[in-house]
N, C-alpha and C. Protein backbone atom coordinates (compact mmCIF):
# COMPACT_ATOMS: atom_id res chain seq x y z
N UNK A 1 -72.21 49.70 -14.44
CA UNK A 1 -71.94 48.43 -15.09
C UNK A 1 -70.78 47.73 -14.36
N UNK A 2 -70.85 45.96 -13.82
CA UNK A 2 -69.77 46.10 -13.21
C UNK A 2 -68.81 45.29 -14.25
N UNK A 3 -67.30 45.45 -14.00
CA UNK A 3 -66.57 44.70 -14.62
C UNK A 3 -65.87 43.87 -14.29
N UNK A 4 -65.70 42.82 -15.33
CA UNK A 4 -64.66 41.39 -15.17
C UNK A 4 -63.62 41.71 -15.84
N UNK A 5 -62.37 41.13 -15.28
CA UNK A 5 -61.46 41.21 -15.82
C UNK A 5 -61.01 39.98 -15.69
N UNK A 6 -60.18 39.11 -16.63
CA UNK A 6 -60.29 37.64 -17.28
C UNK A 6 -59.08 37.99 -17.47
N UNK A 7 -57.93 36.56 -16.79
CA UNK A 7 -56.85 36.32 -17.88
C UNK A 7 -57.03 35.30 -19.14
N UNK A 8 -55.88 35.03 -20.09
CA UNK A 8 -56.73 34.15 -20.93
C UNK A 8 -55.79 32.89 -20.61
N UNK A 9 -54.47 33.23 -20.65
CA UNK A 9 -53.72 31.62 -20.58
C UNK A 9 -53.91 30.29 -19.16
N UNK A 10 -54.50 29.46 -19.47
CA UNK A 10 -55.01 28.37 -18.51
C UNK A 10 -56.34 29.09 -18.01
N UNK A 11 -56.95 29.61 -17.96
CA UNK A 11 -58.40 30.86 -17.58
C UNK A 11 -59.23 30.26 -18.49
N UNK A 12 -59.16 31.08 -19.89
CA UNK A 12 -60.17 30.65 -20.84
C UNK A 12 -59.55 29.28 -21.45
N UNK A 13 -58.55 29.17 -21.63
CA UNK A 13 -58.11 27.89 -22.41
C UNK A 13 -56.64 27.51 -21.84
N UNK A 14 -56.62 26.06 -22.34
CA UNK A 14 -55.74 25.12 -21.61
C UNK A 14 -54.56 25.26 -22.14
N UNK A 15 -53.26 26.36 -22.04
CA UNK A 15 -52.40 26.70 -22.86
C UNK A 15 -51.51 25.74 -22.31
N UNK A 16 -51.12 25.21 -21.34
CA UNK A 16 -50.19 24.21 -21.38
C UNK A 16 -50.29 23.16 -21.48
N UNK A 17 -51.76 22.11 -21.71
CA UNK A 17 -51.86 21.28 -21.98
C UNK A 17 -51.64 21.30 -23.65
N UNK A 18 -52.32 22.50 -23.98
CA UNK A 18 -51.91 22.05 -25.51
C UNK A 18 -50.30 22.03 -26.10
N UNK A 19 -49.55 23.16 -25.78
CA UNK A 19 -47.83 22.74 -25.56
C UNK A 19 -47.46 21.92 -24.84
N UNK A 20 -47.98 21.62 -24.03
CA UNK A 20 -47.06 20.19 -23.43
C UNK A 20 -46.02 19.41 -24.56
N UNK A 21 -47.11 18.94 -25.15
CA UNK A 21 -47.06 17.87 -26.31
C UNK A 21 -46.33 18.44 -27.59
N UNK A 22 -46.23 19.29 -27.73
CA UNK A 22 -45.67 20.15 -28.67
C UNK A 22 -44.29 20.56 -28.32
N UNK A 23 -44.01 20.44 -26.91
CA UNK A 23 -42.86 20.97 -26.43
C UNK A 23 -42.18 19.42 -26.59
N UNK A 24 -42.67 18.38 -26.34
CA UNK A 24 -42.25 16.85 -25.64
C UNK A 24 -41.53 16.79 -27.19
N UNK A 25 -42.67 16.84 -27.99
CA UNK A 25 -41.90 16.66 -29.59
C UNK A 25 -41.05 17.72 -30.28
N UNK A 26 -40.65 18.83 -29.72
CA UNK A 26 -39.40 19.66 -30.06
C UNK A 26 -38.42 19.14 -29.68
N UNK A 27 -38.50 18.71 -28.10
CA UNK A 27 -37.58 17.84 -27.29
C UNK A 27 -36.83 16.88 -27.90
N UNK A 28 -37.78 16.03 -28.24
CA UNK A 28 -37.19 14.19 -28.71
C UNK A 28 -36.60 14.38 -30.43
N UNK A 29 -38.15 15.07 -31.03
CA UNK A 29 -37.50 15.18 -32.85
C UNK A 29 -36.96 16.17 -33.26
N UNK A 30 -36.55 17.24 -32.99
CA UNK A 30 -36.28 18.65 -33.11
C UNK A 30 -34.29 18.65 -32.35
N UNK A 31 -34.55 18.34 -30.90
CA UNK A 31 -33.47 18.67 -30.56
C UNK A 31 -32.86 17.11 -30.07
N UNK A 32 -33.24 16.08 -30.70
CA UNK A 32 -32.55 14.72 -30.07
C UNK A 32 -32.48 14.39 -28.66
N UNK A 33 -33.27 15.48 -27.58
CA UNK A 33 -33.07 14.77 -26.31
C UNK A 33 -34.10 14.15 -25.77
N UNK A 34 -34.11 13.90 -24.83
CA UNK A 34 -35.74 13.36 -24.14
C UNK A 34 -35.23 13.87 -22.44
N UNK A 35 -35.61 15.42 -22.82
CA UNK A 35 -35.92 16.19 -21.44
C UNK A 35 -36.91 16.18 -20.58
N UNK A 36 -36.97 15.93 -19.18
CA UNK A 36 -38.50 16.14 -18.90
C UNK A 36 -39.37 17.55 -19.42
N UNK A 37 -40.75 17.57 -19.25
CA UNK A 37 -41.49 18.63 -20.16
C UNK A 37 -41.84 19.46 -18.89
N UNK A 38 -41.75 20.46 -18.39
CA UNK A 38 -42.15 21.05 -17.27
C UNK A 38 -43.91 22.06 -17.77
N UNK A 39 -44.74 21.40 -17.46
CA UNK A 39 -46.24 21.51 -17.94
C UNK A 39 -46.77 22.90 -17.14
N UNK A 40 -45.72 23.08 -16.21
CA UNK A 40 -46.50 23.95 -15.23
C UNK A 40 -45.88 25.65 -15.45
N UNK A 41 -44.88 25.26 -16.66
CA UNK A 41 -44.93 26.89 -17.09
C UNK A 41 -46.36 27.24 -17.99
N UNK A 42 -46.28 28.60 -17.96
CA UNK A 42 -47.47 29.15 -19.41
C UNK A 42 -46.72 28.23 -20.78
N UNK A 43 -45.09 28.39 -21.18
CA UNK A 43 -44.85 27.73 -22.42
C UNK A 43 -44.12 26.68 -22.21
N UNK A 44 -45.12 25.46 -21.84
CA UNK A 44 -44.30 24.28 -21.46
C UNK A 44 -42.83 23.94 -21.66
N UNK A 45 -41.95 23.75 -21.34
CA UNK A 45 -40.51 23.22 -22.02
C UNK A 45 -39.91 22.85 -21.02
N UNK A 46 -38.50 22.46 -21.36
CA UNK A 46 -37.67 21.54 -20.53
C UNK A 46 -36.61 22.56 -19.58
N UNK A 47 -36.80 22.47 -18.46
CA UNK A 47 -35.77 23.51 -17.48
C UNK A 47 -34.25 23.40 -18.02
N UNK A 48 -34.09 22.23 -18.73
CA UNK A 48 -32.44 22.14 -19.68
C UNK A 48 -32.41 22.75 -21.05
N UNK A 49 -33.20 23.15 -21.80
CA UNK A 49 -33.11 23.92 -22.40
C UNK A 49 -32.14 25.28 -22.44
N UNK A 50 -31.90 25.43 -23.17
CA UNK A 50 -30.69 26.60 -23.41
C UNK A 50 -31.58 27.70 -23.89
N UNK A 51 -30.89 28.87 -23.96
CA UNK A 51 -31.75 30.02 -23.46
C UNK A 51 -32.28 30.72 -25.68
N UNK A 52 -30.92 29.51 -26.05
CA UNK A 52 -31.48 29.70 -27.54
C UNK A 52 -32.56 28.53 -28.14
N UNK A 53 -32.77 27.67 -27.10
CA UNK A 53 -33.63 26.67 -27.82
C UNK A 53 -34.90 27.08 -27.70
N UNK A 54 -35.16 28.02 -26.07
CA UNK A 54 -36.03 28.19 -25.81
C UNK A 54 -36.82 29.22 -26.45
N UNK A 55 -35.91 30.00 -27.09
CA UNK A 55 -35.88 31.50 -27.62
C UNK A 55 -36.89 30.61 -29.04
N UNK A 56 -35.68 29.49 -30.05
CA UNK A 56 -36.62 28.76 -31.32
C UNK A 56 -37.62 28.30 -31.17
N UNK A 57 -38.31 27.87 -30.01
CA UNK A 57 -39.67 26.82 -29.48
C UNK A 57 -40.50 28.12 -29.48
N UNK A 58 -39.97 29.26 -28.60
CA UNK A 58 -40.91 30.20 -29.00
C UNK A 58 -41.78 30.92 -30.14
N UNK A 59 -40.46 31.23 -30.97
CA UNK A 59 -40.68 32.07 -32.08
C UNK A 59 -41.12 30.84 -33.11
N UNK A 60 -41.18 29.59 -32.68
CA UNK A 60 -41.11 28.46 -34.46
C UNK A 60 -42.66 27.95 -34.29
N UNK A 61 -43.13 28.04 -32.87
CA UNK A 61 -43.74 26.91 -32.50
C UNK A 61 -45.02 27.82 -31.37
N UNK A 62 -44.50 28.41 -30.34
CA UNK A 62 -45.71 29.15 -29.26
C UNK A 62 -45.90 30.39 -29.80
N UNK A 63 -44.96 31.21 -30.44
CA UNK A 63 -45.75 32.64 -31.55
C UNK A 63 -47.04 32.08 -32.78
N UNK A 64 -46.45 30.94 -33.40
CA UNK A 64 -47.25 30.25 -34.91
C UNK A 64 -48.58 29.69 -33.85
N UNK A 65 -48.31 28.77 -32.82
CA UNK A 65 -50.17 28.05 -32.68
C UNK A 65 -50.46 28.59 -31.74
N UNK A 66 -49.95 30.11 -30.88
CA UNK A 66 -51.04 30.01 -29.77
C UNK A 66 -52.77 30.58 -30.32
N UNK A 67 -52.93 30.66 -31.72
CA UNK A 67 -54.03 31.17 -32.41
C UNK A 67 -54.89 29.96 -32.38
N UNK A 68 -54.18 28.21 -32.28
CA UNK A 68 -55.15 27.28 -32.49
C UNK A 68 -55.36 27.01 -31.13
N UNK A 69 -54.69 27.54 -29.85
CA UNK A 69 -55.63 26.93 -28.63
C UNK A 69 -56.78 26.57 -28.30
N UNK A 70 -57.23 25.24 -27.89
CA UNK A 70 -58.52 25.70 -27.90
C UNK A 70 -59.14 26.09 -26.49
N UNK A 71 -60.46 27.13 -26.50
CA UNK A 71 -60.98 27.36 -25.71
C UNK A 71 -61.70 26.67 -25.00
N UNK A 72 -61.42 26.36 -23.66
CA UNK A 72 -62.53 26.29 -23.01
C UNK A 72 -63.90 26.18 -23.28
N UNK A 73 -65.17 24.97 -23.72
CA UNK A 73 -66.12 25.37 -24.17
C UNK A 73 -67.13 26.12 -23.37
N UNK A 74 -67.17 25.73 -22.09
CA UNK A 74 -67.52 26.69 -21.01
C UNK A 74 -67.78 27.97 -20.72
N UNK A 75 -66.08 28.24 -21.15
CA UNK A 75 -65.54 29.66 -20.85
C UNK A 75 -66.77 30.62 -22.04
N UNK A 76 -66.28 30.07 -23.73
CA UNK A 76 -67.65 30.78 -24.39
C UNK A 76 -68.96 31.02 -24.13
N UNK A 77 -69.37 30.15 -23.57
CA UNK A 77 -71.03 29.73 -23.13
C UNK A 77 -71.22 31.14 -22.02
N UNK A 78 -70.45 31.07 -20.99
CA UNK A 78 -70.27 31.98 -19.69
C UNK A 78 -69.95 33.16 -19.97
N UNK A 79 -68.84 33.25 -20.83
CA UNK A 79 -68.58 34.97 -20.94
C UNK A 79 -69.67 35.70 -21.93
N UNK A 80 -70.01 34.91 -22.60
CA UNK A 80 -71.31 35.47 -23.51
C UNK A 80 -72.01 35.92 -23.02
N UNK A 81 -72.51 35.08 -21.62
CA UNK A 81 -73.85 35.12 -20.77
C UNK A 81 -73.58 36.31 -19.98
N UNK A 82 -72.33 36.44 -20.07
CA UNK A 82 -71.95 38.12 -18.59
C UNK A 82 -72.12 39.19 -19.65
N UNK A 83 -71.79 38.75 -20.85
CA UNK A 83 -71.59 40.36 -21.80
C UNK A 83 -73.26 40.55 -22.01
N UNK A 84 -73.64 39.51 -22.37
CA UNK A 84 -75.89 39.62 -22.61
C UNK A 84 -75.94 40.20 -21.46
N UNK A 85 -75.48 39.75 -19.99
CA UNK A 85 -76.33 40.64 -18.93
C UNK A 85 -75.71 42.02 -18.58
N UNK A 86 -74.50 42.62 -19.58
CA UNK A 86 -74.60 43.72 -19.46
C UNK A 86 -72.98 44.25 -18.39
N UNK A 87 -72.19 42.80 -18.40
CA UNK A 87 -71.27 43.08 -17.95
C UNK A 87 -69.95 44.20 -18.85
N UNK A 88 -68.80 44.15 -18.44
CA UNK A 88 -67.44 44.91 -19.55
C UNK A 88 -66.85 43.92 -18.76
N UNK A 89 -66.17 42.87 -20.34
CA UNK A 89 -65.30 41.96 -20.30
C UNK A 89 -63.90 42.36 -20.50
N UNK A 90 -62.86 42.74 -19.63
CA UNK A 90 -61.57 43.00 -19.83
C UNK A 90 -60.61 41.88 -19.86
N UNK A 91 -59.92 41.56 -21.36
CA UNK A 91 -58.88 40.50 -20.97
C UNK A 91 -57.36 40.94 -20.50
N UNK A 92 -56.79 40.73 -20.04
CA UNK A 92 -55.76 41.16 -19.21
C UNK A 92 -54.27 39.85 -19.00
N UNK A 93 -53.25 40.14 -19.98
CA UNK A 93 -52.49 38.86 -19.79
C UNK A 93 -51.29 39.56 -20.09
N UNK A 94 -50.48 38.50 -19.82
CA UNK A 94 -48.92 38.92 -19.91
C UNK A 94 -48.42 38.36 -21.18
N UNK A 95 -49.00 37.93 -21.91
CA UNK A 95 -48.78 37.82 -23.51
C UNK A 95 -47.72 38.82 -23.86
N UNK A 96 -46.58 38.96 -24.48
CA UNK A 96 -45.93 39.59 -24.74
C UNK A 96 -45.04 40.22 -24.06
N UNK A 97 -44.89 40.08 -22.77
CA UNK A 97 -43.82 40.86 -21.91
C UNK A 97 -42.18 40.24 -22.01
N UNK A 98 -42.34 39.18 -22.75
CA UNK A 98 -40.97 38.85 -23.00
C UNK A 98 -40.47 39.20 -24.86
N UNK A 99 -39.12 39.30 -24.89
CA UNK A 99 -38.76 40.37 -25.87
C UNK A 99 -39.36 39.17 -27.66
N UNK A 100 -39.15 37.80 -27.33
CA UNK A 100 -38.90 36.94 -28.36
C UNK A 100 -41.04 36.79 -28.21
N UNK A 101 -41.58 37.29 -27.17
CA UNK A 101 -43.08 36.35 -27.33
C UNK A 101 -43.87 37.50 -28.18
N UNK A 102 -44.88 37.00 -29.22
CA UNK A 102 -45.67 38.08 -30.17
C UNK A 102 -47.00 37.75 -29.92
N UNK A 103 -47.40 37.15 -28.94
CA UNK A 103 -49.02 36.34 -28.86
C UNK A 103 -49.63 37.42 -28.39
N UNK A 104 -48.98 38.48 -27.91
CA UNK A 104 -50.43 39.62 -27.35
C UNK A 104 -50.94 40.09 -28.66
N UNK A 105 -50.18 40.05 -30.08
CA UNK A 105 -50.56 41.07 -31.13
C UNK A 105 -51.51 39.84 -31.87
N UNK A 106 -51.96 38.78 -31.18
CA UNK A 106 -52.62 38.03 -32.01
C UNK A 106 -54.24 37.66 -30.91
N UNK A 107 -54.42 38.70 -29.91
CA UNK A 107 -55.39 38.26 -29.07
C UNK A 107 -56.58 38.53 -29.76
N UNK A 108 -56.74 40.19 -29.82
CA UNK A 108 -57.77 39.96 -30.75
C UNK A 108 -58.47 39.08 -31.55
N UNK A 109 -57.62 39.07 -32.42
CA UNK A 109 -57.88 38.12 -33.58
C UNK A 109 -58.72 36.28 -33.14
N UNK A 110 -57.49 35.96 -31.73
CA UNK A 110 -57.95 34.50 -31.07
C UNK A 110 -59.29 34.92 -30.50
N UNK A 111 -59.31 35.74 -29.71
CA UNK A 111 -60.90 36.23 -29.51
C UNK A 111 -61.92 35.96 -30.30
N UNK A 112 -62.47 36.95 -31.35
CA UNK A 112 -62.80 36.84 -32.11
C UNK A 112 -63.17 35.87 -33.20
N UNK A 113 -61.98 34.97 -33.28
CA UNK A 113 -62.12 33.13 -33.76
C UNK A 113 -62.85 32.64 -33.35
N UNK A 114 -62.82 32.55 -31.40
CA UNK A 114 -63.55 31.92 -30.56
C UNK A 114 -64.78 32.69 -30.14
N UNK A 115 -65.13 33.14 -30.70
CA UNK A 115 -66.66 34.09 -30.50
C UNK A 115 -66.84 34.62 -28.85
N UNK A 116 -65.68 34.99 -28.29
CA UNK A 116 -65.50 35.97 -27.69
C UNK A 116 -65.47 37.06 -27.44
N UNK A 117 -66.42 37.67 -26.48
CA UNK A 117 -66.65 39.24 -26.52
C UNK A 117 -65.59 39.93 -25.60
N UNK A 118 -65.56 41.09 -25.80
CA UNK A 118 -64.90 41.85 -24.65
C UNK A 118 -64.98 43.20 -25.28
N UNK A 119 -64.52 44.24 -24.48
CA UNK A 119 -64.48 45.68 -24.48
C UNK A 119 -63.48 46.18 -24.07
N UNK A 120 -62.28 45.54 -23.86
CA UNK A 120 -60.89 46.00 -23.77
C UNK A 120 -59.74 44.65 -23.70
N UNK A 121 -58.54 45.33 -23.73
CA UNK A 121 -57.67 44.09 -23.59
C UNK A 121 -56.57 44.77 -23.14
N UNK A 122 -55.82 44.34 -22.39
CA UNK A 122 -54.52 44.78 -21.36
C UNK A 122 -53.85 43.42 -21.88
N UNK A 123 -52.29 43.75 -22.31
CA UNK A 123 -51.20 42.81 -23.29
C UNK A 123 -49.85 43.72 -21.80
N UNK A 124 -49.38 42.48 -22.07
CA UNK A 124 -47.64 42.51 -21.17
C UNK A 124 -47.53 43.20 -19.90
N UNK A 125 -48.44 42.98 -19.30
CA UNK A 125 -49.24 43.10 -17.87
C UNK A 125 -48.26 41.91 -16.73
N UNK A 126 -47.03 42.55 -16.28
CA UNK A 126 -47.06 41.10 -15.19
C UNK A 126 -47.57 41.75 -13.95
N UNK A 127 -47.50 42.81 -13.81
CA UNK A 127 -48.61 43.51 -12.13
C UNK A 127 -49.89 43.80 -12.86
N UNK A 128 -50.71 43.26 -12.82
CA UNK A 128 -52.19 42.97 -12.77
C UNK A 128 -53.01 43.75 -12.34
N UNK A 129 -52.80 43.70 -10.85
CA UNK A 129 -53.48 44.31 -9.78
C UNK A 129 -53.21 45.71 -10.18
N UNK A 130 -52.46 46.44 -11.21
CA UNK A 130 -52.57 47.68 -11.22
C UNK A 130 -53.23 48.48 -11.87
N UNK A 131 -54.11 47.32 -12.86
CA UNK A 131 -55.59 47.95 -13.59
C UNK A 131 -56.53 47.34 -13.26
N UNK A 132 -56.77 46.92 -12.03
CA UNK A 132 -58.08 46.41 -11.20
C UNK A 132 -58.92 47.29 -10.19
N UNK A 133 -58.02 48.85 -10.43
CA UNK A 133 -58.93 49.35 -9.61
C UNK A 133 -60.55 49.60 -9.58
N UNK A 134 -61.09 49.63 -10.43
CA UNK A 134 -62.14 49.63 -10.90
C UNK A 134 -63.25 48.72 -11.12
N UNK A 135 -62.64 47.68 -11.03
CA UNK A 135 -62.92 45.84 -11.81
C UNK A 135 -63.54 45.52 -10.38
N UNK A 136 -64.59 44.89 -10.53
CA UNK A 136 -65.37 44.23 -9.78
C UNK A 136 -64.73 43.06 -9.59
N UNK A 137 -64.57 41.84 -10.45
CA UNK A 137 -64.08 41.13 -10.56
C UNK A 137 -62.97 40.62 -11.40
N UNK A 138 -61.93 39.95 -10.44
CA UNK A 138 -60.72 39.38 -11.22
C UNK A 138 -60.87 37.38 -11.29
N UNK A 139 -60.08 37.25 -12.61
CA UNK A 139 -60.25 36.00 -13.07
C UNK A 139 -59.40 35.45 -13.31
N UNK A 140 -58.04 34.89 -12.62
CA UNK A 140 -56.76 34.50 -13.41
C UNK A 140 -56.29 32.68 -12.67
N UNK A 141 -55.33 32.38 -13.14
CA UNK A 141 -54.77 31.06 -12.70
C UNK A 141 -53.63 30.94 -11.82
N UNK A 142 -53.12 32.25 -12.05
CA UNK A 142 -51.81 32.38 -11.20
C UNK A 142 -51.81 32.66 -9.53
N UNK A 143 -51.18 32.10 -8.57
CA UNK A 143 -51.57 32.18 -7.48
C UNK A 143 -50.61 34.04 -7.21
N UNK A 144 -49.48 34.03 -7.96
CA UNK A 144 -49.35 35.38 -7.22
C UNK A 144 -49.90 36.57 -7.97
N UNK A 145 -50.90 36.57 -8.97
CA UNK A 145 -51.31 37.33 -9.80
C UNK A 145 -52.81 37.89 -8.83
N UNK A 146 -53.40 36.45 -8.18
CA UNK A 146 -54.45 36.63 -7.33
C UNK A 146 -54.31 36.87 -5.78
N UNK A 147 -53.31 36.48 -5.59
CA UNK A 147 -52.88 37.09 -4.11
C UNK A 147 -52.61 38.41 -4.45
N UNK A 148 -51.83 39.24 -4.92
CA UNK A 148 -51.78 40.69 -5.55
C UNK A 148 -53.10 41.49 -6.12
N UNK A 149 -53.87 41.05 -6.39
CA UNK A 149 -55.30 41.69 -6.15
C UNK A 149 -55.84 41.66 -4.81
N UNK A 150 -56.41 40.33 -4.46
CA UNK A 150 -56.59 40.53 -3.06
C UNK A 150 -55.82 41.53 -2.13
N UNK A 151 -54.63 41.55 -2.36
CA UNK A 151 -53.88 42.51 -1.01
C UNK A 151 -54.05 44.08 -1.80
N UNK A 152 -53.80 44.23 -2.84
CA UNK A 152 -53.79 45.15 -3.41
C UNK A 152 -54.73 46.23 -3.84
N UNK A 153 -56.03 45.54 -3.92
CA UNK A 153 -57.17 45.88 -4.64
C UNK A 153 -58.13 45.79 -3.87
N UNK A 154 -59.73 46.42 -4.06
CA UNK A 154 -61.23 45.57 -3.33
C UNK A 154 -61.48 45.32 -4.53
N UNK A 155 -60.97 44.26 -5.30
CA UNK A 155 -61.39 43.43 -6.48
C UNK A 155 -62.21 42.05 -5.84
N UNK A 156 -63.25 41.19 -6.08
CA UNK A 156 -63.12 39.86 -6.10
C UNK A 156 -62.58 39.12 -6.04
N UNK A 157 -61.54 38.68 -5.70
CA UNK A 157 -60.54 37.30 -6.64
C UNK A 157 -61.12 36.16 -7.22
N UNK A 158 -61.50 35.17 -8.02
CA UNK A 158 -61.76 33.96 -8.34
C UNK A 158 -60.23 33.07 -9.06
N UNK A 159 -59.94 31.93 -8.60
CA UNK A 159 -58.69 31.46 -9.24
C UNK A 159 -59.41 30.63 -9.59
N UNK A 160 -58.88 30.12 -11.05
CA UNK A 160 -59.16 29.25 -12.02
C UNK A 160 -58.37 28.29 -11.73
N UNK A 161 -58.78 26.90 -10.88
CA UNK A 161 -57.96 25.66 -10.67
C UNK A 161 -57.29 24.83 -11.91
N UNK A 162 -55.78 25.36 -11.60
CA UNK A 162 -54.74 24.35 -12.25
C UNK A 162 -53.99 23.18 -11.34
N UNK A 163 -52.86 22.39 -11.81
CA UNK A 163 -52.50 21.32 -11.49
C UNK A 163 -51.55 22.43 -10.47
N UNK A 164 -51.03 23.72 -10.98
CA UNK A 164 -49.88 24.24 -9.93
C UNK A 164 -50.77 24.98 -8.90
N UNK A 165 -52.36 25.35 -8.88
CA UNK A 165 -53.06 25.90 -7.84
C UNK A 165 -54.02 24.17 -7.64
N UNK A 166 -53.96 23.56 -7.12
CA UNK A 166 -54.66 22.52 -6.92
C UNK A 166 -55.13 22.18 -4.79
N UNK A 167 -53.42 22.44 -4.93
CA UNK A 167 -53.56 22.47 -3.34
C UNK A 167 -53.27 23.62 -3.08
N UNK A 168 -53.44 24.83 -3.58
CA UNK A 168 -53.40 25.90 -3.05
C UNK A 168 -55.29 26.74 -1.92
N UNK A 169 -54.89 27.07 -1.14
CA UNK A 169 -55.72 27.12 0.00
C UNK A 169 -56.06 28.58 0.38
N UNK A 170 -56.54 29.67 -0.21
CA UNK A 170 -56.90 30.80 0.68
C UNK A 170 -58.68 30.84 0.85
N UNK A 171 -59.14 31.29 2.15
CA UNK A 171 -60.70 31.24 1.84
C UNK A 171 -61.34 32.45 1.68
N UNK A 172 -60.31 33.64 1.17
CA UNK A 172 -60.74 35.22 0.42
C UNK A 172 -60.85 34.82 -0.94
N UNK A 173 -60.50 34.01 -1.46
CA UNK A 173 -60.00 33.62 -2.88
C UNK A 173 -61.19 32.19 -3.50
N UNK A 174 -62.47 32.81 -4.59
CA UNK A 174 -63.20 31.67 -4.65
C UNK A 174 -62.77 30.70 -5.84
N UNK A 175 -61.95 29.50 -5.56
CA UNK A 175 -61.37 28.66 -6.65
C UNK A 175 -62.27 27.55 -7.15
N UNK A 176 -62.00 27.38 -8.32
CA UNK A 176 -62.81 26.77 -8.90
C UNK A 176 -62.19 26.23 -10.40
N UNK A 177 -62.73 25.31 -11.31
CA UNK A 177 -62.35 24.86 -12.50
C UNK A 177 -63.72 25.10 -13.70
N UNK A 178 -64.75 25.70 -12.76
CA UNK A 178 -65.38 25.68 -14.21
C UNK A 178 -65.87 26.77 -13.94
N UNK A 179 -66.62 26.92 -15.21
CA UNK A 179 -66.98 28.46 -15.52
C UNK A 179 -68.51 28.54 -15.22
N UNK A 180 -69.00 27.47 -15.54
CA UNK A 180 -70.47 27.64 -14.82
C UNK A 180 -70.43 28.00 -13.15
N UNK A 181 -69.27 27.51 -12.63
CA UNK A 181 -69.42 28.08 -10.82
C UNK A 181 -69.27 29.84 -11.03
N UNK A 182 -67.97 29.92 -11.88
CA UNK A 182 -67.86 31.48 -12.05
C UNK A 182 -69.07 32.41 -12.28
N UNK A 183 -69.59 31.83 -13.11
CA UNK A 183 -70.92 32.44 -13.51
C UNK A 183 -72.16 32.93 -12.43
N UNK A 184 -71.94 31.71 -11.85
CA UNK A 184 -72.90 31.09 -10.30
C UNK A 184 -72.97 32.40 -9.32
N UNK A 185 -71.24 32.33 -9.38
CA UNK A 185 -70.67 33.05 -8.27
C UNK A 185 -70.54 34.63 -8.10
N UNK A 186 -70.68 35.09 -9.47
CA UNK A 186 -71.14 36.20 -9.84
C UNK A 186 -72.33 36.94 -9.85
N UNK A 187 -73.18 35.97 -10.48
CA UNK A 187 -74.45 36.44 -10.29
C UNK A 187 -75.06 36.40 -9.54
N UNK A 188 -74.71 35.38 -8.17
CA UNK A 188 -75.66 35.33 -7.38
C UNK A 188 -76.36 36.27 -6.74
């Protein structure tokens, strides 16, 4: 059976587009400033932020909605279609590796909301590449998460095109934004 292994933040769903906006309005009504919003972390916020504001945005605001993200409609349609043909869907994220973040203890559950299958889940993972030995294929957004498989692993790589991998360029690495190519690219 071969396996995928999937991150979920910006992968299956658009986690910083949906904080962006959530962060912009902690910013302006919450803390009176109007910081720029830096979109291109996993938990959007302002690089001036203090290390306790960032700590409250977490715990008040990215612990409470990362359950309403929404998914990717794609991403459902596609991963369904790999688990029917018999794939093992592994999700694999760094959810939780920081001491204030609780979103890995709520994956399940977001799974499951979103009628998402899988057969395992790897939580507070920032080396990746070190449960890919096995994995046919890897699925993430991060450029050094997928360069570290590639060098590391005979995994696949596929990067999931964001605004911070946009102009990013390797031709071992098959990038892409939708999930029907993933699908494509798999099965072919």
């Amino acid at each position: 059976m071969s396996k995928i292994a999937i991150d979920i933040d910006n992968t299956i769903c658009d986690t910083s587009d949906f904080f962006g906006p959530i962060a912009e309005n902690y910013d302006r009504n919450v803390l009176h400033k109007n910081n720029i919003i830096n979109y291109d972390k996993i938990v959007p916020r302002s690089d001036n932020w203090s290390k306790e504001e960032l700590a409250y945005f977490i715990e008040n605001y990215f612990n409470k909605e990362s359950i309403n993200i929404p998914i990717k409609e794609d991403a459902v349609i596609y991963i369904n279609k790999f688990k029917e043909l018999g794939y093992e869907i592994i999700f694999i994220t760094n959810r939780g590796i920081k001491d204030d973040d609780y979103t890995d203890l709520i994956v399940p559950e977001y799974l499951e909301k979103n009628n998402i299958p899988y057969n395992s889940i790897i939580t507070k993972s920032n080396d990746k590449y070190m449960y890919l030995d096995d994995v046919d294929y890897f699925i993430d957004d991060a450029i050094r998460n997928c360069e570290e498989a590639l060098e590391k692993t005979n995994t696949k790589v596929i990067m999931m095109e964001t605004s911070k991998t946009k102009d990013y360029e390797n031709n071992k690495i098959f990038k892409t934004s939708s999930w029907k190519e993933i699908f494509n690219y798999i099965t072919r």
